[in-house]
Protein backbone atom coordinates (compact mmCIF):
# COMPACT_ATOMS: atom_id res chain seq x y z
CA UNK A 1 111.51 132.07 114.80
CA UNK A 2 111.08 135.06 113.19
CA UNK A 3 111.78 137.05 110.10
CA UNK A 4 114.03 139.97 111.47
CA UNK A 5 116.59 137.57 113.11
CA UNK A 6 119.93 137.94 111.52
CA UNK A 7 120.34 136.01 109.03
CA UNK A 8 122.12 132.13 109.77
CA UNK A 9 122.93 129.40 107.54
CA UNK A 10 120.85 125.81 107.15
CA UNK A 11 123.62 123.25 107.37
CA UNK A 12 122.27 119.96 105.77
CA UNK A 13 124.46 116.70 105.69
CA UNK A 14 124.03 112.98 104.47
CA UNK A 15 121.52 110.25 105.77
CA UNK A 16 124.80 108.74 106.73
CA UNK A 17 125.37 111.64 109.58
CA UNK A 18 129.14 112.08 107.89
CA UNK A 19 130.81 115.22 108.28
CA UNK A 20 130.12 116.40 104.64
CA UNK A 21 127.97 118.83 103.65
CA UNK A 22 125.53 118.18 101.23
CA UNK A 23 124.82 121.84 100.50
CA UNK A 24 124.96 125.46 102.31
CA UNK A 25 122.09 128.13 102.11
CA UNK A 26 122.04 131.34 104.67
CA UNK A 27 118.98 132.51 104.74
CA UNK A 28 116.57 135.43 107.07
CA UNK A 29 114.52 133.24 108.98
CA UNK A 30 115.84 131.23 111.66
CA UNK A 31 118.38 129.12 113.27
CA UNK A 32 121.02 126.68 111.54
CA UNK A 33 119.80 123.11 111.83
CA UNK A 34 121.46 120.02 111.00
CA UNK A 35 118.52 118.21 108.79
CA UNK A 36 118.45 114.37 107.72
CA UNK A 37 116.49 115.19 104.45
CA UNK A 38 116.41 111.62 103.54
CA UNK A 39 114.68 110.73 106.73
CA UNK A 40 111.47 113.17 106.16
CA UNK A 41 111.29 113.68 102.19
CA UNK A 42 111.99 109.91 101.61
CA UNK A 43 109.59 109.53 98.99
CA UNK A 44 109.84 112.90 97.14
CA UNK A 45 112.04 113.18 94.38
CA UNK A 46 113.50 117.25 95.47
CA UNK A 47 112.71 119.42 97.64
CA UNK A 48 110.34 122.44 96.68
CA UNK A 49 110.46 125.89 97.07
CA UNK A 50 109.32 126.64 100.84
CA UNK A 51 108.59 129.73 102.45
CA UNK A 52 111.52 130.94 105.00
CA UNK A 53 109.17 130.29 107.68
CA UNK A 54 107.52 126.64 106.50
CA UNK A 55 111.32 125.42 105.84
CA UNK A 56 113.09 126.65 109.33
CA UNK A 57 109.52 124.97 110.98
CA UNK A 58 109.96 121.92 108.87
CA UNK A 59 113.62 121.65 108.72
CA UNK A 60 113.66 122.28 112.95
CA UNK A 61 110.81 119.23 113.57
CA UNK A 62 113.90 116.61 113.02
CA UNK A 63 116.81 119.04 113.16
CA UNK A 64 119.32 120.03 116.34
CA UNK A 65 119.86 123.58 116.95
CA UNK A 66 122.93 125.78 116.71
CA UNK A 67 124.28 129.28 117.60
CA UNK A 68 125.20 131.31 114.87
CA UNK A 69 129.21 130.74 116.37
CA UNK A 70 129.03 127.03 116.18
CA UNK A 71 127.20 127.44 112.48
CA UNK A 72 129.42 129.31 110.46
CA UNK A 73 132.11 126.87 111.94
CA UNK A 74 130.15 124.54 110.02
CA UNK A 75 128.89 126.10 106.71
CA UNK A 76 130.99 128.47 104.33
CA UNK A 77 129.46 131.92 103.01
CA UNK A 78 126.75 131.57 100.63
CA UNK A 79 125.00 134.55 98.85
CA UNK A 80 121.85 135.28 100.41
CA UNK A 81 118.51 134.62 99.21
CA UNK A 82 115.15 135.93 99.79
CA UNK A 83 113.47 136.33 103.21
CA UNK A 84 110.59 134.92 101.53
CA UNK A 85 111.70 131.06 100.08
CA UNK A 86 114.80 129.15 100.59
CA UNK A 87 115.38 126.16 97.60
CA UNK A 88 117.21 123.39 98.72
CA UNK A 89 117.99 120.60 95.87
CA UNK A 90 118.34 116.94 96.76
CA UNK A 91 118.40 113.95 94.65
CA UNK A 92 116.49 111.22 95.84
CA UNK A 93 115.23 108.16 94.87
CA UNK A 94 111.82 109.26 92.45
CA UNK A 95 108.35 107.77 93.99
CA UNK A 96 106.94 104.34 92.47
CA UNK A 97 104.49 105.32 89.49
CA UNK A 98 100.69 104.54 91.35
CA UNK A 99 100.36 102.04 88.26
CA UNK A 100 102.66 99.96 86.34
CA UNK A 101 102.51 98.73 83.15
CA UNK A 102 102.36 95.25 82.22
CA UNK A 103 104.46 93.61 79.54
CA UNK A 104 104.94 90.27 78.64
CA UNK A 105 108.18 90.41 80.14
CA UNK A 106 106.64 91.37 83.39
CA UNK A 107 103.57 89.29 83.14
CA UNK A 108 105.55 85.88 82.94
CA UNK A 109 107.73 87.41 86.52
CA UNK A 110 104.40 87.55 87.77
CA UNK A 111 103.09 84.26 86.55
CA UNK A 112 106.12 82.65 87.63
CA UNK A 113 105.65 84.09 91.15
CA UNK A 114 102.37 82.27 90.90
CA UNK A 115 103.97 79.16 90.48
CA UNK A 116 106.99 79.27 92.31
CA UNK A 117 104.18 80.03 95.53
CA UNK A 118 101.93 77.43 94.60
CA UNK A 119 99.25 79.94 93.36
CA UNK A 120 99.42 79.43 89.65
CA UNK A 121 95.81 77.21 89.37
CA UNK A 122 96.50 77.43 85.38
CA UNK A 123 96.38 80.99 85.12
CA UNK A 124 92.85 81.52 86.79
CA UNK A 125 91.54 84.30 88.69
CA UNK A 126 90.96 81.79 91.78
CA UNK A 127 94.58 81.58 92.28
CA UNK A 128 94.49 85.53 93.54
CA UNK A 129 92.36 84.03 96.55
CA UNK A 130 93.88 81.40 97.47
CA UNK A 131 95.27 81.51 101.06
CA UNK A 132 98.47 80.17 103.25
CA UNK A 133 97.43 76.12 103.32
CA UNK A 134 95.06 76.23 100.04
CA UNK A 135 92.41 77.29 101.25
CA UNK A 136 89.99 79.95 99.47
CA UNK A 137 89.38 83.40 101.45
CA UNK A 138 85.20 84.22 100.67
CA UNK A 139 86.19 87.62 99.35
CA UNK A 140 88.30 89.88 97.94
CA UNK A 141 87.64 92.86 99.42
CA UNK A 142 89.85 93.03 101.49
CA UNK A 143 93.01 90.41 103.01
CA UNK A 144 92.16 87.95 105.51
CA UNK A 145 94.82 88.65 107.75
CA UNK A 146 94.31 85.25 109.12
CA UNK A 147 96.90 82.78 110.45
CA UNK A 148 96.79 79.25 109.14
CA UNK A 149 98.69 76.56 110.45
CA UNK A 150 99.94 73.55 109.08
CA UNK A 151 101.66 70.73 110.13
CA UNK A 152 105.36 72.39 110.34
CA UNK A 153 104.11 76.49 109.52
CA UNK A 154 101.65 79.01 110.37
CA UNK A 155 101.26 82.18 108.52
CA UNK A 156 98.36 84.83 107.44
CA UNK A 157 100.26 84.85 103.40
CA UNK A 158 97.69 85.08 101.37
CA UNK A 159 97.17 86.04 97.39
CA UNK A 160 98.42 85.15 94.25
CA UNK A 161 101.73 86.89 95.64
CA UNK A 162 101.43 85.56 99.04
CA UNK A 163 101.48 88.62 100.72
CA UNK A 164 101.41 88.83 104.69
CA UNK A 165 99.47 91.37 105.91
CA UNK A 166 102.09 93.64 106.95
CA UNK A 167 103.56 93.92 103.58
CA UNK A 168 99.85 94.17 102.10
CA UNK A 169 99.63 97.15 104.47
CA UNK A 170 103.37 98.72 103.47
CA UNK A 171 102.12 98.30 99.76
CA UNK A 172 98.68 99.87 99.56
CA UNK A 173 99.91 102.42 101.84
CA UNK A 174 103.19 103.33 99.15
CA UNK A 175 101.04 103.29 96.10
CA UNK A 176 97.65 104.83 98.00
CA UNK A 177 95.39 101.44 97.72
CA UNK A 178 92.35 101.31 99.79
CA UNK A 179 92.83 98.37 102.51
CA UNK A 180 89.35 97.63 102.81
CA UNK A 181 86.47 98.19 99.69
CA UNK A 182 85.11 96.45 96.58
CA UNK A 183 87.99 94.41 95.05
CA UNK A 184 90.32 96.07 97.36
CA UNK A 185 92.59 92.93 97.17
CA UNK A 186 91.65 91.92 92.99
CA UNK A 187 93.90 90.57 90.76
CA UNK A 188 94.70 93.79 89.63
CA UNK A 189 95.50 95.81 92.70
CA UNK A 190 97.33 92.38 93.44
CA UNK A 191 99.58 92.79 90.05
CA UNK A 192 100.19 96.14 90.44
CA UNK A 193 101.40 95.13 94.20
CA UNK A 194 104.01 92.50 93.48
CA UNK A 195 105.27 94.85 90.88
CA UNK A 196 106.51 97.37 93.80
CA UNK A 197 107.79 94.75 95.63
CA UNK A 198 109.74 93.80 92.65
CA UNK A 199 111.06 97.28 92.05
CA UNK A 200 111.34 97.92 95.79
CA UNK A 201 114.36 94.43 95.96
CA UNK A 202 115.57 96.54 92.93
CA UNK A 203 115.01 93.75 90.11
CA UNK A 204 112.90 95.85 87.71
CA UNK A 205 115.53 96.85 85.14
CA UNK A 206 116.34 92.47 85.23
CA UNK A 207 113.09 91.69 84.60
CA UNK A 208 112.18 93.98 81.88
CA UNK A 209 115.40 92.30 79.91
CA UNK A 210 112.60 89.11 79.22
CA UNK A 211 115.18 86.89 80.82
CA UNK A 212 114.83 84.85 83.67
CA UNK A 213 118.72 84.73 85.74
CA UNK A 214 120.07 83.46 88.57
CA UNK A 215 120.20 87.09 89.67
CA UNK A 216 117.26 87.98 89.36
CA UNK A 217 115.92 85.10 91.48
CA UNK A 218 118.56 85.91 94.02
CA UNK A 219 117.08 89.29 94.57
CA UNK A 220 113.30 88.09 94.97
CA UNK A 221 114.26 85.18 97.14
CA UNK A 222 114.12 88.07 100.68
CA UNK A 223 110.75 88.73 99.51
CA UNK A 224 109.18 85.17 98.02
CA UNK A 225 110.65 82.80 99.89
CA UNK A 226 110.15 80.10 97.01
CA UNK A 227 112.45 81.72 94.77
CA UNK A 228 116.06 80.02 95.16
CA UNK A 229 119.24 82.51 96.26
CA UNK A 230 122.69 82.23 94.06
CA UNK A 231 122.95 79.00 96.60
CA UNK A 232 119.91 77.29 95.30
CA UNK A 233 118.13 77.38 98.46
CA UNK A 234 115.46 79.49 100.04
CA UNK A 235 116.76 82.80 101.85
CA UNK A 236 114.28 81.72 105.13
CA UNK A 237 115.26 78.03 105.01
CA UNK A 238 111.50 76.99 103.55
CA UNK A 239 111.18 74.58 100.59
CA UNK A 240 112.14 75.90 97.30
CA UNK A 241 111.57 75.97 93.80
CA UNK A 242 114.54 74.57 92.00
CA UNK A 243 115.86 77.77 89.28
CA UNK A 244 115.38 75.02 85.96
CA UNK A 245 112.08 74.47 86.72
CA UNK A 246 111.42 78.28 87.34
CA UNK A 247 113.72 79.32 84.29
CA UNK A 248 111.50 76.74 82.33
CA UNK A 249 108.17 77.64 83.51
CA UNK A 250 109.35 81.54 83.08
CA UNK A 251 110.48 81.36 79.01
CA UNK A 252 107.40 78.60 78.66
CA UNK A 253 105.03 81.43 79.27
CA UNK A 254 107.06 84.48 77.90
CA UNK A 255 106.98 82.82 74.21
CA UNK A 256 103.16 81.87 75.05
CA UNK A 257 102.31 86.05 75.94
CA UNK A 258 104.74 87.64 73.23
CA UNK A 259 102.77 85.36 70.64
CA UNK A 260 99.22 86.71 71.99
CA UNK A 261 100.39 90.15 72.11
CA UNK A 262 101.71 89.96 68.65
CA UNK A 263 98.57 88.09 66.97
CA UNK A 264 96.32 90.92 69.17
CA UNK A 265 98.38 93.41 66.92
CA UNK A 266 97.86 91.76 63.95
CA UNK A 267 94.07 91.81 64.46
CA UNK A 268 93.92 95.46 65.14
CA UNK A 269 96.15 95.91 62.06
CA UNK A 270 93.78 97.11 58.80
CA UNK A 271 93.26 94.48 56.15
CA UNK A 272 94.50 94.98 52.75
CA UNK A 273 91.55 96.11 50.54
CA UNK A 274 92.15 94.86 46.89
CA UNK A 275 91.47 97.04 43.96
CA UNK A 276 88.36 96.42 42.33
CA UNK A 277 88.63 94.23 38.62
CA UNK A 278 87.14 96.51 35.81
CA UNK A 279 85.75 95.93 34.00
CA UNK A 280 83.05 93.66 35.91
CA UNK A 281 81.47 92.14 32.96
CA UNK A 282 85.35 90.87 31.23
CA UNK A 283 86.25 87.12 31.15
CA UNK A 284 89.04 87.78 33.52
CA UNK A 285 87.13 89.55 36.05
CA UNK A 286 84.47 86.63 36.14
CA UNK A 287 87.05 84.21 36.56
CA UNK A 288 88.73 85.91 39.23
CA UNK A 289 85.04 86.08 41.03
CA UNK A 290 84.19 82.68 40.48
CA UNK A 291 87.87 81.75 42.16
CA UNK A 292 86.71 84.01 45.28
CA UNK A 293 83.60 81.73 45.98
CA UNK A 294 85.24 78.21 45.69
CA UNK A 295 84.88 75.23 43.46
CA UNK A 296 81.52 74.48 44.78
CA UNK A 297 80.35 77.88 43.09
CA UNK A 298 82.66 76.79 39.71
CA UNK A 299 80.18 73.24 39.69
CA UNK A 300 76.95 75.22 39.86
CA UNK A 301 78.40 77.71 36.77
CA UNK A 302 79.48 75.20 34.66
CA UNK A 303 75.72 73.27 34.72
């Protein structure tokens, strides 16, 4: 396609294929295309400005081609725009952040993950290599991706979060972790994992409330299969955590984390300096001194 041909409209419509347009821009630099934008900018937030040429190449890789007849059938008149750019707006859903942040709130989901899968180990570091069966991978560089079977299951889950390796892949691609490296599967890239698996089953606004529902646990239980559905039984049909003993475990901690955070405040927090008693030498002043180093100091005055 070329600049000089006359200009035809870019007809985009809904991931859903319905016959309503999403939006209408004629433009000088190509053919009218029929474009599933959620399909190819799935993890963008808008489009960007393009140049004619880039968006008719990009928008005809997953687009079906039209004649100028059977487009303007399609798409109503639109003031043009410059040869040079096209701008076509679409909301979609904004990209997960590349780190989250951790709160109490979300600290005691993730602890409570921990012990709904077993992995808990009294909130030690050896419970982020602990693999499907209990056993200990050597390292965590990287995840075992090794099947382990036991007497009625076999799976490769592995992690404080249990993750199987195709989900450990899905993650680190999403939020651009190294699969392989020093501490390429560490607690922390582990945290920061579970945390877009949360958001991703759409619980994060539930669990930043601090409270522990049945709803929340219904909307984990696709992805942890210890985590109980509104039925109070696992969504795969594997044993379950019952939700009283998770609710219990979950507001257990959360008092336990909100107290640390708020006594690691307090620390920071600068003492109160009190004025200095003038003058040094009065009665009052000496009192108040001797009162500052104890009664043993009061003993050794008074002799």
């Amino acid at each position: 396609m070329t600049a000089d041909v006359d200009a035809w409209v870019i007809v985009i419509v809904s991931i859903e294929f319905g016959p309503v347009l999403r939006q209408t821009r004629q433009i000088s630099a190509g053919a009218a295309l029929v474009c599933h934008i959620a399909h190819i900018f799935e993890t963008s937030k808008s489009l960007r400005v393009l140049s004619g040429s880039s968006a008719a190449a990009l928008l005809a890789a997953a687009g079906t081609w039209f004649s100028p007849a059977q487009a303007s059938s399609l798409a109503v008149p639109a003031a043009p725009l410059d040869a040079s750019s096209v701008a076509v707006g679409v909301t979609l859903p904004p990209p997960a952040p590349r780190v989250y942040a951790i709160t109490p709130e979300r600290r005691a989901l993730l602890n409570t993950i921990r012990f709904a899968e077993g992995t808990w180990a009294n909130g030690h570091e050896v419970g982020y290599r602990v693999m499907f069966g209990g056993g200990l991978m050597p390292s965590l560089d990287r995840h075992p991706n090794r099947v382990v079977r036991s007497a009625r299951y076999a799976s490769a889950a592995a992690g404080a979060y249990q993750f199987m390796p195709p989900t450990w892949s899905m993650v680190s691609r999403a939020l651009g972790f190294a699969l392989v490296g020093p501490n390429a599967f560490g607690p922390q890239i582990q945290d920061q994992a579970a945390l877009y698996l949360v958001q991703r089953r759409g619980a994060f606004a539930l669990m930043d409330q601090g409270r522990f529902t049945p709803q929340l646990a219904h909307k984990l239980a696709p992805e942890w299969a210890s985590f109980p559905t509104l039925a109070g039984s696992s969504f795969y049909g594997q044993p379950v955590k019952r939700y009283h003993d998770l609710r219990r475990f979950y507001e257990q901690n959360l008092a336990q984390l909100r107290a640390h955070e708020l006594n690691a405040q307090l620390a920071l927090q600068p003492k109160a300096v009190e004025p200095e008693c003038l003058p040094a030498e009065s009665l009052r002043c000496r009192i108040e001194a001797l009162q500052k180093l104890g009664p043993k100091s009061k003993m050794a005055s008074k002799q």
